[in-house]
N, C-alpha and C. Protein backbone atom coordinates (compact mmCIF):
# COMPACT_ATOMS: atom_id res chain seq x y z
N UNK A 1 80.54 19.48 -60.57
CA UNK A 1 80.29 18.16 -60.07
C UNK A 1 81.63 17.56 -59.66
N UNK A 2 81.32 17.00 -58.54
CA UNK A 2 82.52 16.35 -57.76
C UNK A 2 82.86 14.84 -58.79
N UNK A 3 84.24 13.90 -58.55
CA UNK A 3 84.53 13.32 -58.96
C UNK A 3 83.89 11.93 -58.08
N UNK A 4 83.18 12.44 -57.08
CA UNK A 4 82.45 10.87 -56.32
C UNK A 4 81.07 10.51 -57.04
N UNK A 5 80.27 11.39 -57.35
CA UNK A 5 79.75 11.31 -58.34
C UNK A 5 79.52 10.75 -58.92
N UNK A 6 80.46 10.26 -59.67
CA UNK A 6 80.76 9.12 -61.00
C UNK A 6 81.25 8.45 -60.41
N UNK A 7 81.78 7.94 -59.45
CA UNK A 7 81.79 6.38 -58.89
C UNK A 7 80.61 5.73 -57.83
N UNK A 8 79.99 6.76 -57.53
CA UNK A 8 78.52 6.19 -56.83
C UNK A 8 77.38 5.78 -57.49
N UNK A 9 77.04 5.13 -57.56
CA UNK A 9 75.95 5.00 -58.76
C UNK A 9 74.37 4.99 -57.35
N UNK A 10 73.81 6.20 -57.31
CA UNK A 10 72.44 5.87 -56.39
C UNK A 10 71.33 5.38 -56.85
N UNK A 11 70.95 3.64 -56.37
CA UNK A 11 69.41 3.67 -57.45
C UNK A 11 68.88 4.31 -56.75
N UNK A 12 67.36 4.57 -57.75
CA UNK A 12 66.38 4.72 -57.33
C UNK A 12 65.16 4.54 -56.54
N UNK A 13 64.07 4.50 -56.20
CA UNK A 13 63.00 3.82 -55.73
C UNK A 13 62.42 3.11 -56.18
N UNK A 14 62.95 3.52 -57.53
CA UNK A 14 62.06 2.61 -58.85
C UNK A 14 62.68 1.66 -59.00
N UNK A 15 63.81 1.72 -59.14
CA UNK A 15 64.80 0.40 -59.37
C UNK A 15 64.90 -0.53 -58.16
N UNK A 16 64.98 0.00 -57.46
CA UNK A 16 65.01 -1.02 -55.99
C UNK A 16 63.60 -1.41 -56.12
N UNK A 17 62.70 -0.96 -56.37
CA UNK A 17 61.25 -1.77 -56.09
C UNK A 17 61.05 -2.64 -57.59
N UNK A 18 62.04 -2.08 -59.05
CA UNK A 18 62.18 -3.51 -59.54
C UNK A 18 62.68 -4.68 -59.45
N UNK A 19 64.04 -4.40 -58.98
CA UNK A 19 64.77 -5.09 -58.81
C UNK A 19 64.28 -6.57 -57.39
N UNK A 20 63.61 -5.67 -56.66
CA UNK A 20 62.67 -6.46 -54.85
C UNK A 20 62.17 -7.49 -55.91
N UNK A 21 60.65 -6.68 -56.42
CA UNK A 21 59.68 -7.38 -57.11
C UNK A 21 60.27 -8.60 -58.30
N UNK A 22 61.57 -8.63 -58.86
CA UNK A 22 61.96 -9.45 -59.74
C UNK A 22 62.28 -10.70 -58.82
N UNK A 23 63.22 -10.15 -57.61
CA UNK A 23 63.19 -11.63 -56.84
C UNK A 23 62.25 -12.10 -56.42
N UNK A 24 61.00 -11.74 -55.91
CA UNK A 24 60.10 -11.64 -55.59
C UNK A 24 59.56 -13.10 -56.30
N UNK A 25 59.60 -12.73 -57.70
CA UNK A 25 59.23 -13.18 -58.66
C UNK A 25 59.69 -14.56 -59.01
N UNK A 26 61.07 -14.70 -58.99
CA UNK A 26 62.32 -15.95 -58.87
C UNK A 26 61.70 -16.88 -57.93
N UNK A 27 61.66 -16.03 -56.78
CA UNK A 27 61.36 -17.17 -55.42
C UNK A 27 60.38 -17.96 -55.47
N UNK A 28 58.81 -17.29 -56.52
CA UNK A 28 57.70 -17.85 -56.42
C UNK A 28 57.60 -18.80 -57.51
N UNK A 29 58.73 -18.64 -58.48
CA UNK A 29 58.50 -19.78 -59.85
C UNK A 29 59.12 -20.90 -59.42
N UNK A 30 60.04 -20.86 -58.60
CA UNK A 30 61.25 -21.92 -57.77
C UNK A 30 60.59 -21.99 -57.11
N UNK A 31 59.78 -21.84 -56.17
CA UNK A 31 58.81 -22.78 -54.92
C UNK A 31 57.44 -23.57 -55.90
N UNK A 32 56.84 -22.91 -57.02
CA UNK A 32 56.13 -23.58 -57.68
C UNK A 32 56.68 -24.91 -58.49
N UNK A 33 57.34 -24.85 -58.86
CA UNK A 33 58.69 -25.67 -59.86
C UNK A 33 58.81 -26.89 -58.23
N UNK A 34 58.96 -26.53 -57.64
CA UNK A 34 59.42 -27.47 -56.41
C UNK A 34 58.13 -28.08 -56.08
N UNK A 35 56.79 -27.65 -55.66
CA UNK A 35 55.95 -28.17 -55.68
C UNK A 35 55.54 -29.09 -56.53
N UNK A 36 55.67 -28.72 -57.85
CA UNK A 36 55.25 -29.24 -58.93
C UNK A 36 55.93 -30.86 -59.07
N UNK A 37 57.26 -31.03 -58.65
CA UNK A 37 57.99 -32.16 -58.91
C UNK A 37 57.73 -32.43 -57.73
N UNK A 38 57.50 -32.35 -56.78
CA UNK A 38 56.65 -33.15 -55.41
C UNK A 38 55.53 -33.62 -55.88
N UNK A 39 54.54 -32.76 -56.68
CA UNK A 39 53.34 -33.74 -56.78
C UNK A 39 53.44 -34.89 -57.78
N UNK A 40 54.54 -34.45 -58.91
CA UNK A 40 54.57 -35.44 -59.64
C UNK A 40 55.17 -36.58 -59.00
N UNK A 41 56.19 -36.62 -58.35
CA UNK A 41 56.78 -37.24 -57.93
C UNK A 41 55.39 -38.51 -56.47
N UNK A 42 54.90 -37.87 -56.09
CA UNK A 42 53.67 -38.44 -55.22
C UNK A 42 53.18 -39.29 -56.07
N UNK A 43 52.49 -38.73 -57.64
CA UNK A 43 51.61 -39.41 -58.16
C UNK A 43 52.39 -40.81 -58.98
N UNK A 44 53.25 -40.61 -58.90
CA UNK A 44 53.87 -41.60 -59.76
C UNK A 44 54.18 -42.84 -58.92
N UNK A 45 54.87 -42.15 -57.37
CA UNK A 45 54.79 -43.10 -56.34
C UNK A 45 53.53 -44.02 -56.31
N UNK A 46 52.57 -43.08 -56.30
CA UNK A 46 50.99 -43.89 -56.06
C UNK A 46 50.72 -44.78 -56.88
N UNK A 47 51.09 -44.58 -58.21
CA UNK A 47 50.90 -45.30 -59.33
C UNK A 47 51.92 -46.57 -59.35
N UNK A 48 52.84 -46.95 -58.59
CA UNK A 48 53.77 -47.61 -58.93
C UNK A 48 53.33 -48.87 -57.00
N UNK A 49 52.93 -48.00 -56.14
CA UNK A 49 53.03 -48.58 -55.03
C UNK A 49 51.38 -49.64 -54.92
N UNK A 50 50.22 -48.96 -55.75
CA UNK A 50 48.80 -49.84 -56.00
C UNK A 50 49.05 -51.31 -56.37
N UNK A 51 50.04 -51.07 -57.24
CA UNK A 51 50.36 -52.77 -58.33
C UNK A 51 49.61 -52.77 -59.27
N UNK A 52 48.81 -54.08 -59.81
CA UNK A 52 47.80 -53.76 -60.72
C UNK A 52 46.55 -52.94 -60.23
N UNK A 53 46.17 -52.13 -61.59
CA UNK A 53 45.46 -51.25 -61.74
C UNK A 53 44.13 -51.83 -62.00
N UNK A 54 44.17 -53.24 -62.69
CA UNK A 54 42.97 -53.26 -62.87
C UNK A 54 42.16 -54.11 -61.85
N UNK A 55 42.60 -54.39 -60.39
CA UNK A 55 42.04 -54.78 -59.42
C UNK A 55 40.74 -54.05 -59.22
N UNK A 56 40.42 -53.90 -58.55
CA UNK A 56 39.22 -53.36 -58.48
C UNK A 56 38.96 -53.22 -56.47
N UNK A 57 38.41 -52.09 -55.97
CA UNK A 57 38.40 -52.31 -54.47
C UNK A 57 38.08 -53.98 -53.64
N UNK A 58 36.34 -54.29 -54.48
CA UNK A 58 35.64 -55.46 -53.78
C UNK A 58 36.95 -56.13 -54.01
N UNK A 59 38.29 -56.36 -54.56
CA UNK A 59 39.20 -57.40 -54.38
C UNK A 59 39.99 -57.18 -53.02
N UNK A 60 40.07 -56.10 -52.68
CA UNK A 60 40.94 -55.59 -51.68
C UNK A 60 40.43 -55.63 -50.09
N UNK A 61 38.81 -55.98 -50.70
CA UNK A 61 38.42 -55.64 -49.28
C UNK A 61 38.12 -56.78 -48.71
N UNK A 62 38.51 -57.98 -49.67
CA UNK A 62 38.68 -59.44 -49.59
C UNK A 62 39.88 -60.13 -48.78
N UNK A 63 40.71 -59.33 -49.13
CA UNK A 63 41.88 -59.45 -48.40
C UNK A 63 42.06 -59.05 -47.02
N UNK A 64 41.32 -58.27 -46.57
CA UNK A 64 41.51 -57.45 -45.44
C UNK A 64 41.84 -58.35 -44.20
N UNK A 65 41.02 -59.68 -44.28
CA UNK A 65 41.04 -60.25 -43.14
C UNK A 65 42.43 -61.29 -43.02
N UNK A 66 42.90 -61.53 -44.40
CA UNK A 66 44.08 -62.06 -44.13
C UNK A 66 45.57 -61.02 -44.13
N UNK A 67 44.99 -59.74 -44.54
CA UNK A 67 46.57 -59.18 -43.84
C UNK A 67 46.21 -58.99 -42.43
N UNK A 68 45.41 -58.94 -41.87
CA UNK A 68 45.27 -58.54 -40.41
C UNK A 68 45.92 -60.04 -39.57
N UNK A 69 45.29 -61.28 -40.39
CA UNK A 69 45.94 -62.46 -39.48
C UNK A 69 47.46 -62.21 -40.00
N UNK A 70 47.97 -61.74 -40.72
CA UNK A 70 49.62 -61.86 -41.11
C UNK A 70 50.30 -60.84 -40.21
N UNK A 71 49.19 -60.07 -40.23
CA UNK A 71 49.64 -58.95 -38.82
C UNK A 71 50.06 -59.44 -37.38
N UNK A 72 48.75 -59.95 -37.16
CA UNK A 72 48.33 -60.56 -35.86
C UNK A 72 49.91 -61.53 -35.90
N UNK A 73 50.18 -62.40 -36.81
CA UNK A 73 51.19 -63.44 -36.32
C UNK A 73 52.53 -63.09 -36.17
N UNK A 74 52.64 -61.67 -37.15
CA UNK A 74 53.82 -61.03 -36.96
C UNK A 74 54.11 -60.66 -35.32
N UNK A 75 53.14 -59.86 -34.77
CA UNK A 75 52.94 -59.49 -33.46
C UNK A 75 53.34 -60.41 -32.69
N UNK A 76 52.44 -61.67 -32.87
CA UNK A 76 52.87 -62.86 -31.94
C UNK A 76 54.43 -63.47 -31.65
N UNK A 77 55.20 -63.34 -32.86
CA UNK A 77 55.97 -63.70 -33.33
C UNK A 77 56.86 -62.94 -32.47
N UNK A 78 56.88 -61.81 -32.31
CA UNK A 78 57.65 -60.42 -31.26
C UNK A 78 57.28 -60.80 -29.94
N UNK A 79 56.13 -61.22 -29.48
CA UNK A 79 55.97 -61.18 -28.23
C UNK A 79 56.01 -62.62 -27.80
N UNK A 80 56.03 -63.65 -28.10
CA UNK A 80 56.33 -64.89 -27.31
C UNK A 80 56.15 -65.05 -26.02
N UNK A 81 54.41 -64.80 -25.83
CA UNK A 81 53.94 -64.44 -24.99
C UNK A 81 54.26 -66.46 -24.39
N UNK A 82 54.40 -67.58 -24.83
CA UNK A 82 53.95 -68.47 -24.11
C UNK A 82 55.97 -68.65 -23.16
N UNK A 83 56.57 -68.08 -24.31
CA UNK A 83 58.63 -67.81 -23.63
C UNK A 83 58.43 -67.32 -22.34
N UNK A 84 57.44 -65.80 -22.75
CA UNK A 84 58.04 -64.45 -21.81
C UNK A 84 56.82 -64.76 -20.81
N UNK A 85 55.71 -65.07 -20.48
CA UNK A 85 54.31 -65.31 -19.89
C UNK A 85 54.47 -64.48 -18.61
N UNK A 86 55.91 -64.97 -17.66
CA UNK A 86 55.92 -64.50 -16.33
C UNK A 86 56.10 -63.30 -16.48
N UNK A 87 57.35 -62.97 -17.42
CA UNK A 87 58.03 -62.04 -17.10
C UNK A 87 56.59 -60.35 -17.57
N UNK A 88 55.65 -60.60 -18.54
CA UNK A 88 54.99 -60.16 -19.00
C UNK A 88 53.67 -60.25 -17.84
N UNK A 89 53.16 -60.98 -16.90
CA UNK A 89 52.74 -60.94 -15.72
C UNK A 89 53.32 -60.02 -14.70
N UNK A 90 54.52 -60.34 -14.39
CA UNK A 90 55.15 -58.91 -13.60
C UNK A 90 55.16 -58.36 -13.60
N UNK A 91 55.59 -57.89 -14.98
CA UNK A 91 55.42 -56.36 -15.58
C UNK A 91 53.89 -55.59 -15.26
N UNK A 92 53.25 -56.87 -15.82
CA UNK A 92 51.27 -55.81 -15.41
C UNK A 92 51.39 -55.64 -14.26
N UNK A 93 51.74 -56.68 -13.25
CA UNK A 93 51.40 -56.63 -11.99
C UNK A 93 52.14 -55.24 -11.32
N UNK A 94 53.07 -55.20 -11.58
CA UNK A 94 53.74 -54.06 -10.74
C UNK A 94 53.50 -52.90 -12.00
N UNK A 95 52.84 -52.51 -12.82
CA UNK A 95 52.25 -51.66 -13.27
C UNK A 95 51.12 -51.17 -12.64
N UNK A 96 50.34 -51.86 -12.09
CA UNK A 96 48.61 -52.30 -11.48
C UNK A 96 48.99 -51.48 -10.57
N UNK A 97 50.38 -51.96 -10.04
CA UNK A 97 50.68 -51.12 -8.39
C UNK A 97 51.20 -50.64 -8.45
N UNK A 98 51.94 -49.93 -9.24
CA UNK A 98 52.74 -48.39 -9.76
C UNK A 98 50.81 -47.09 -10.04
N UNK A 99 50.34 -47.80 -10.55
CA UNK A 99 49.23 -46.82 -11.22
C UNK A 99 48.76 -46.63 -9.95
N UNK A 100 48.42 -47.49 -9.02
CA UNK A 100 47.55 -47.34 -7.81
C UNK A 100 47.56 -46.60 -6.63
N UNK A 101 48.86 -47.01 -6.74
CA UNK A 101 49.51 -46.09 -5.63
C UNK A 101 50.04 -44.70 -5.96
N UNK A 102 49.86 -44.16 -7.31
CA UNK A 102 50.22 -42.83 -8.23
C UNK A 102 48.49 -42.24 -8.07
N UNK A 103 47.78 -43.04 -8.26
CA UNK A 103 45.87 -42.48 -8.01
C UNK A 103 45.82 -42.11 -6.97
N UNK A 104 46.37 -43.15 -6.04
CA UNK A 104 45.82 -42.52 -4.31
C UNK A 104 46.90 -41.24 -4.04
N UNK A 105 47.85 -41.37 -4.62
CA UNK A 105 49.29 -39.90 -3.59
C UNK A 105 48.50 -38.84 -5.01
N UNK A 106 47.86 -39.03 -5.90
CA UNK A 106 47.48 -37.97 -6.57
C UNK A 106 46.43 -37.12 -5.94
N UNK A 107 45.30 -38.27 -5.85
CA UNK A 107 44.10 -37.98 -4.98
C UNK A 107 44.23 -37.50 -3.63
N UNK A 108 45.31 -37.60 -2.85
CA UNK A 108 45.63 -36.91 -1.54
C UNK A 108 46.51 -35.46 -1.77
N UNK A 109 46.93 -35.47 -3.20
CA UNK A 109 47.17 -34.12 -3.44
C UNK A 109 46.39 -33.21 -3.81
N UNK A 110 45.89 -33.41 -4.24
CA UNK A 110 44.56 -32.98 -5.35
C UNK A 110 42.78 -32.79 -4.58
N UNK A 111 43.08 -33.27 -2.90
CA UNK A 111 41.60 -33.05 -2.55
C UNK A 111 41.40 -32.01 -2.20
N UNK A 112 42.24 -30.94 -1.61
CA UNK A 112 42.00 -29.77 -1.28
C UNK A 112 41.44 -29.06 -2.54
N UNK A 113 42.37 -28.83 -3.34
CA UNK A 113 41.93 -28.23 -4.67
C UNK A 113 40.26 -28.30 -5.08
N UNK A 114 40.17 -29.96 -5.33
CA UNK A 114 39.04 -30.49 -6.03
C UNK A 114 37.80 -30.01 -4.81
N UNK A 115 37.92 -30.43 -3.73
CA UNK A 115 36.98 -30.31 -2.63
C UNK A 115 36.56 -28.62 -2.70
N UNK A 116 37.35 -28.12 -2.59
CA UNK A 116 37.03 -26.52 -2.95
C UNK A 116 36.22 -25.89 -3.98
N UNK A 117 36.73 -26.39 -4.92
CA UNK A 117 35.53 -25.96 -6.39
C UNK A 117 35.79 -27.19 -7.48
N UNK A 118 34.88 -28.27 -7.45
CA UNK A 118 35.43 -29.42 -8.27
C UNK A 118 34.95 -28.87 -9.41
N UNK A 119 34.42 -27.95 -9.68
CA UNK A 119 34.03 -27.49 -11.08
C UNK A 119 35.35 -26.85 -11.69
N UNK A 120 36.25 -26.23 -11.20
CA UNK A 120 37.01 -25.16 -11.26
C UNK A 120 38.12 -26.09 -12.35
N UNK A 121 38.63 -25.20 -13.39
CA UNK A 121 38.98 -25.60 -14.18
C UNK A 121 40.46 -26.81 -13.54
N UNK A 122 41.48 -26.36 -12.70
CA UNK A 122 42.31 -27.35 -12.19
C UNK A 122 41.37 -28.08 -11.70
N UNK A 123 40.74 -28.28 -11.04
CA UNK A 123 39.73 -29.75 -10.58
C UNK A 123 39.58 -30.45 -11.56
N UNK A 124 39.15 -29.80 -12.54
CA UNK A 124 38.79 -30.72 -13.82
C UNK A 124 39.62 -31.49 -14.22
N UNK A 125 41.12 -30.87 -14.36
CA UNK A 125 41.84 -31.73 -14.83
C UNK A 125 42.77 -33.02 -13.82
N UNK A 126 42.37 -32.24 -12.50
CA UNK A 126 42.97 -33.21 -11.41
C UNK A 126 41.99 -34.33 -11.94
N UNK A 127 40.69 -34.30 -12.10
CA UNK A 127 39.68 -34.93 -11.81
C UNK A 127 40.00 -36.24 -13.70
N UNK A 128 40.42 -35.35 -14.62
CA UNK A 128 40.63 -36.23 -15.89
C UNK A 128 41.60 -37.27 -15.57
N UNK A 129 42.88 -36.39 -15.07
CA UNK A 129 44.23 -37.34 -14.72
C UNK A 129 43.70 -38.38 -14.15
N UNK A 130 42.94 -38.58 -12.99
CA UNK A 130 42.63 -39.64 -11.72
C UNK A 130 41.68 -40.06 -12.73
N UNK A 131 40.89 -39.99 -13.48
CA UNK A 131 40.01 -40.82 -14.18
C UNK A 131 41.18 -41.82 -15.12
N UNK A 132 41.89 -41.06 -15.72
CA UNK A 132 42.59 -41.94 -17.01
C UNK A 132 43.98 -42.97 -16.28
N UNK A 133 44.02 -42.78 -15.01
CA UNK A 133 45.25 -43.76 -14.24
C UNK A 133 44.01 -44.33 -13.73
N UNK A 134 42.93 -44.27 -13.46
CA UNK A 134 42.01 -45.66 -13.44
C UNK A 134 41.84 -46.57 -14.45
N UNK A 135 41.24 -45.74 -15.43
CA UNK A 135 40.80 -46.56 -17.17
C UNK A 135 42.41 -46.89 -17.13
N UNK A 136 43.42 -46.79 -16.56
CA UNK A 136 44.69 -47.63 -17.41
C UNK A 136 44.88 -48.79 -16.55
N UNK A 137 44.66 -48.25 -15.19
CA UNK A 137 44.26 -49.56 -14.49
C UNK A 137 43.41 -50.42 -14.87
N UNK A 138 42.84 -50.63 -15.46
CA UNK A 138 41.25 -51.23 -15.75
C UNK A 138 41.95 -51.58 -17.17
N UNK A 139 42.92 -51.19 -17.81
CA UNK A 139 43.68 -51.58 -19.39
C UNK A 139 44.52 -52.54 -18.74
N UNK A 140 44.93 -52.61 -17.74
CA UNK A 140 46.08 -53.52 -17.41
C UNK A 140 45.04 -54.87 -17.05
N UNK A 141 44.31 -54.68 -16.32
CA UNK A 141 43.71 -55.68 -15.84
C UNK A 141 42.89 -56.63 -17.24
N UNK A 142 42.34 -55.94 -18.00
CA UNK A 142 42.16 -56.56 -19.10
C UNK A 142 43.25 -57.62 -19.91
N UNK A 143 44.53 -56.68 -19.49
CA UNK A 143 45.47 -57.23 -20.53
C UNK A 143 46.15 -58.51 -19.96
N UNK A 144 46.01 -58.26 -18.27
CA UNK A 144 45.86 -59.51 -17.74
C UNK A 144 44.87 -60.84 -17.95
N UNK A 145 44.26 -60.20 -18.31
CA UNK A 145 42.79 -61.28 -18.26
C UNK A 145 43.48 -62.05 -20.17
N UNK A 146 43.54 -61.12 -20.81
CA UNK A 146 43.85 -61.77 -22.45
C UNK A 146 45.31 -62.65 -21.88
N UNK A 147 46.49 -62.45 -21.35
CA UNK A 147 47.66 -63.35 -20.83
C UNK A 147 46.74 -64.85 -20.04
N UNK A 148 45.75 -64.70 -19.25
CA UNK A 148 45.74 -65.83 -18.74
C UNK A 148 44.49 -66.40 -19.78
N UNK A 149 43.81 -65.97 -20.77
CA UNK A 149 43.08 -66.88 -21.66
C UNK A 149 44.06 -67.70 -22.84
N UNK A 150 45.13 -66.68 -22.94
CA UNK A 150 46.14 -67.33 -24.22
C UNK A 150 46.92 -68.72 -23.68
């Protein structure tokens, strides 16, 4: 026997497939262990973010309508719609005619296609696009209509 021999040490198959399987093993108690203090960590959040416990839902669902007005005034409060009125008019307005004129140069792109097989799956979607830059037209105009009731 040569003297390399004794400084090589060759594992085995066996040892390498213990040694795999032990990390194997590490990785899955350390991802459980990590989970584990996530959920605790959730539940304790939950428990701490409810307040009192002994509320009961029917109290909560009492409330509903006044966080929504605390909502609502927060909103208002950002938009100063009676400050900004014009500038928030313009904006729809040349939205109205940004969308409109994006429907018709769509629709003059899009008729060959559609006219050919409007069933055909690009038709369809030429045909969704030009539907939903209408319905947004038809969102603006609404949102016009709520600016001139406020």
């Amino acid at each position: 026997m040569n003297n390399f021999g004794v400084i090589y040490y060759i594992m085995s198959n066996d040892d390498i497939c213990k040694y795999l399987g032990g990390a194997v093993i590490v990785v899955f108690l350390v991802y459980i262990g990590i989970r584990s203090l996530r959920f605790q960590a959730n539940i304790i959040e939950g428990l701490t973010s409810n307040g009192d416990s002994s509320s009961d839902s029917d109290t909560d669902k009492t409330k509903i309508a006044d966080t929504v007005k605390a909502n609502t005034a927060k909103i208002e409060d950002t938009t100063l719609i009676s400050k900004y009125r014009s500038n928030y008019e313009d904006t729809i307005i040349a939205l109205e005619s940004n969308i409109s004129e994006s429907l018709v140069a769509y629709m003059m792109n899009t008729a060959s296609t559609i006219s050919t097989d409007p069933s055909s799956v690009d038709s369809q979607k030429s045909i969704v696009i030009m539907n939903n830059l209408a319905s947004f037209r038809d969102t603006l105009n609404k949102a016009m209509n709520i600016l001139d009731s406020s």
